[in-house]
C-alpha atoms as a PDB file:
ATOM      1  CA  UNK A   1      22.921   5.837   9.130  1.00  0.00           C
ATOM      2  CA  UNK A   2      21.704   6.974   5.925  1.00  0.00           C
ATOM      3  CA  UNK A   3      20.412   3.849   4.815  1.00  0.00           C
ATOM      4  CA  UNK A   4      18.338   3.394   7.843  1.00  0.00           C
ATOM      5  CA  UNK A   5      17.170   6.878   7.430  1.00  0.00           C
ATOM      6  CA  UNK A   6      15.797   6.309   3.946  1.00  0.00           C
ATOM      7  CA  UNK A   7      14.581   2.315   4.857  1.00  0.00           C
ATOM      8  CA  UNK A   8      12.398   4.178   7.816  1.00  0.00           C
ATOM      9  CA  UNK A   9      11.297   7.311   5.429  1.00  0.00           C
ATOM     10  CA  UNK A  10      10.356   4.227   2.878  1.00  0.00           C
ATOM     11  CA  UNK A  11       8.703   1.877   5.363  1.00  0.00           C
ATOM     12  CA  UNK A  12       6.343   5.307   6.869  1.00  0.00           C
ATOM     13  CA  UNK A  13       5.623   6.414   3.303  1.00  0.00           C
ATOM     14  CA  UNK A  14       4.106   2.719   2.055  1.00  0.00           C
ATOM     15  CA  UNK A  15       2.059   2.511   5.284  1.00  0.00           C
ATOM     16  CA  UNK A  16       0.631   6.079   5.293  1.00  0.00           C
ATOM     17  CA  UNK A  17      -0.189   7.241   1.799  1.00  0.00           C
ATOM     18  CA  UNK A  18      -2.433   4.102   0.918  1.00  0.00           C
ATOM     19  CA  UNK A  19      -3.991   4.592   3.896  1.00  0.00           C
ATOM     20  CA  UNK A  20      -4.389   8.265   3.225  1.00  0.00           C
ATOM     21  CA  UNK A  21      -5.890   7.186  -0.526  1.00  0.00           C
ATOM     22  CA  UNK A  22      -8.151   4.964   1.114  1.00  0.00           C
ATOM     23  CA  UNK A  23      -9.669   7.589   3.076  1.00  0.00           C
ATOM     24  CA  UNK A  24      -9.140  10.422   1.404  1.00  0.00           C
ATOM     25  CA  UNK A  25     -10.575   8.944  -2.125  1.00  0.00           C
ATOM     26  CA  UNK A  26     -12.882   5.703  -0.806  1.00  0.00           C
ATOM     27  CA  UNK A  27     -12.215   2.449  -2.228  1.00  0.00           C
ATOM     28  CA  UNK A  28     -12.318   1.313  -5.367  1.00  0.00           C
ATOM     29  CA  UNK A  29     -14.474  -1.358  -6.726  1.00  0.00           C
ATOM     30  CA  UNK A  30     -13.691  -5.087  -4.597  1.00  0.00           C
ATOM     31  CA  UNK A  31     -12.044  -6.479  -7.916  1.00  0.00           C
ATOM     32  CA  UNK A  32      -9.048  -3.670  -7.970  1.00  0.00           C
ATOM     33  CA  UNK A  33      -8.291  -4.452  -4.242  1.00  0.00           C
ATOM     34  CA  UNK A  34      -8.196  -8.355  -4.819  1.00  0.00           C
ATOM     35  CA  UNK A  35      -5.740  -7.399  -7.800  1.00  0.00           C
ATOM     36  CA  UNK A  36      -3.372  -5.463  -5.614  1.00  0.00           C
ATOM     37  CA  UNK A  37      -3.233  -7.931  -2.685  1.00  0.00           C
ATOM     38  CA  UNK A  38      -2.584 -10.882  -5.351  1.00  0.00           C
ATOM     39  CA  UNK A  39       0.259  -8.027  -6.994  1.00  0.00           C
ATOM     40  CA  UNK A  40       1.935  -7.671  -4.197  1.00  0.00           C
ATOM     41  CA  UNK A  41       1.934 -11.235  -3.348  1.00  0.00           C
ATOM     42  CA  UNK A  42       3.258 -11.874  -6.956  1.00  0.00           C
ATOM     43  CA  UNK A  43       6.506  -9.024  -5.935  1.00  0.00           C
ATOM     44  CA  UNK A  44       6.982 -10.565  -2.650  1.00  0.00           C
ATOM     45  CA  UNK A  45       7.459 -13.996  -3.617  1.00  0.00           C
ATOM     46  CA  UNK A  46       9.210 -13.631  -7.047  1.00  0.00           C
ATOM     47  CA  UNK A  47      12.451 -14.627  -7.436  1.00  0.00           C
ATOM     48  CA  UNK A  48      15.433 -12.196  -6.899  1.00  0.00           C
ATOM     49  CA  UNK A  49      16.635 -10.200  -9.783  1.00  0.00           C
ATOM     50  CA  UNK A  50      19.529  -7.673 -10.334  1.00  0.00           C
ATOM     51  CA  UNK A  51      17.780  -4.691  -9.304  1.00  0.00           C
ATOM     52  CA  UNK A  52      16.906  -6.419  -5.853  1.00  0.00           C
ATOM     53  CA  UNK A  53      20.543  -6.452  -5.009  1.00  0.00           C
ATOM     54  CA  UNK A  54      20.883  -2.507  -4.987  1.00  0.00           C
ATOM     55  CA  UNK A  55      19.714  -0.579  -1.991  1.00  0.00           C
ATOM     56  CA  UNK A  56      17.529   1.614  -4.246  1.00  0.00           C
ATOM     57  CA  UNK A  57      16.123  -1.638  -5.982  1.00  0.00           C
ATOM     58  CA  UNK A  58      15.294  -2.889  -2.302  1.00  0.00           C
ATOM     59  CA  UNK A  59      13.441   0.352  -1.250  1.00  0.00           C
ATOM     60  CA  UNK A  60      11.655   0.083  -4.595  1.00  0.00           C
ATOM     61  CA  UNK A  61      10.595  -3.717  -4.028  1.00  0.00           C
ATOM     62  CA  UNK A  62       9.726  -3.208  -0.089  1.00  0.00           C
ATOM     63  CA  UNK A  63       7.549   0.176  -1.219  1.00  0.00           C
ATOM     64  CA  UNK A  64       5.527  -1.923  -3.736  1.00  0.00           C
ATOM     65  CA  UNK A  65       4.717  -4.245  -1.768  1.00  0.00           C
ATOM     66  CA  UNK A  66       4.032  -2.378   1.150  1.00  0.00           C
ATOM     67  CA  UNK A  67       1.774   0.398  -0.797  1.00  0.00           C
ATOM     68  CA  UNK A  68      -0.115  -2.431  -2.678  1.00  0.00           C
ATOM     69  CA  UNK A  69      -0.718  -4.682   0.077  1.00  0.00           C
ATOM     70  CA  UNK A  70      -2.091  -2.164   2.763  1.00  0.00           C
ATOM     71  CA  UNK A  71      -3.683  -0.335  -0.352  1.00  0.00           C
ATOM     72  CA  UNK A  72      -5.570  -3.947  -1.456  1.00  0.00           C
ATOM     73  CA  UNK A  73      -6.395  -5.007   2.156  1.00  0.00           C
ATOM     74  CA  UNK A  74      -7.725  -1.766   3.115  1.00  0.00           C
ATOM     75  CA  UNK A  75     -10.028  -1.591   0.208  1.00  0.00           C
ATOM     76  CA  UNK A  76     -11.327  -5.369   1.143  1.00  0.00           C
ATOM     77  CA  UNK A  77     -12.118  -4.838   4.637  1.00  0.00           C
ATOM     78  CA  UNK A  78     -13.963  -2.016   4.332  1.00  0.00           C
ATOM     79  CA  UNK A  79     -12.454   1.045   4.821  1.00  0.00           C
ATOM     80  CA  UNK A  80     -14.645   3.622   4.903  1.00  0.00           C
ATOM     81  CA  UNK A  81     -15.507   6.468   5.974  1.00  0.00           C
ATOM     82  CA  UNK A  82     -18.520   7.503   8.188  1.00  0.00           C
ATOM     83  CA  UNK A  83     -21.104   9.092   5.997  1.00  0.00           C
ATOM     84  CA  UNK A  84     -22.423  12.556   7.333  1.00  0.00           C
ATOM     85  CA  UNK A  85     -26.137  12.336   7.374  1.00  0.00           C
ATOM     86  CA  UNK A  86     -29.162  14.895   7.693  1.00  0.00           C
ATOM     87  CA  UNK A  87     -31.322  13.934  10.345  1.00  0.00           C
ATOM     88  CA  UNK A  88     -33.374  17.249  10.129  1.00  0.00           C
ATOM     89  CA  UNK A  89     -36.923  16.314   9.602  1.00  0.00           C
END
């Protein structure tokens, strides 16, 4: 129950906060975005190691993909936010 728990609190806390970044802080320049898609990539499809077989190693590997990959994507499709503008002539 615990497990499930933490996997959830994990899972809502790689979704939100790059998205939270993203429009909290703009993106970055295109070139850090295309690094963090291609990172997260790179952690998803590495082999498994010893860490990977823990339940904390698990959360940490599912996180770091999840924050880099919504983080990265954002950032290259244009996340932004509206710009206030002063239309007082």
């Amino acid at each position: 129950m615990l497990d499930t728990l933490l996997a959830a609190l994990v899972f809502v806390l790689g979704v939100s906060l790059p998205i939270y970044l993203l429009y909290h802080f703009r993106p970055l320049a295109w070139p850090w975005h295309v690094l963090a898609v291609i990172a997260a990539l790179a952690i998803g499809f590495a082999p498994g190691t010893a860490l990977l077989n823990t339940v904390p190693g698990t959360f940490l590997f599912g996180f770091a993909i999840g924050f880099l990959g919504i983080w990265g994507l954002g950032g290259l499709l244009g996340f932004r936010r509206k710009s206030v503008t002063n239309k007082a002539g």
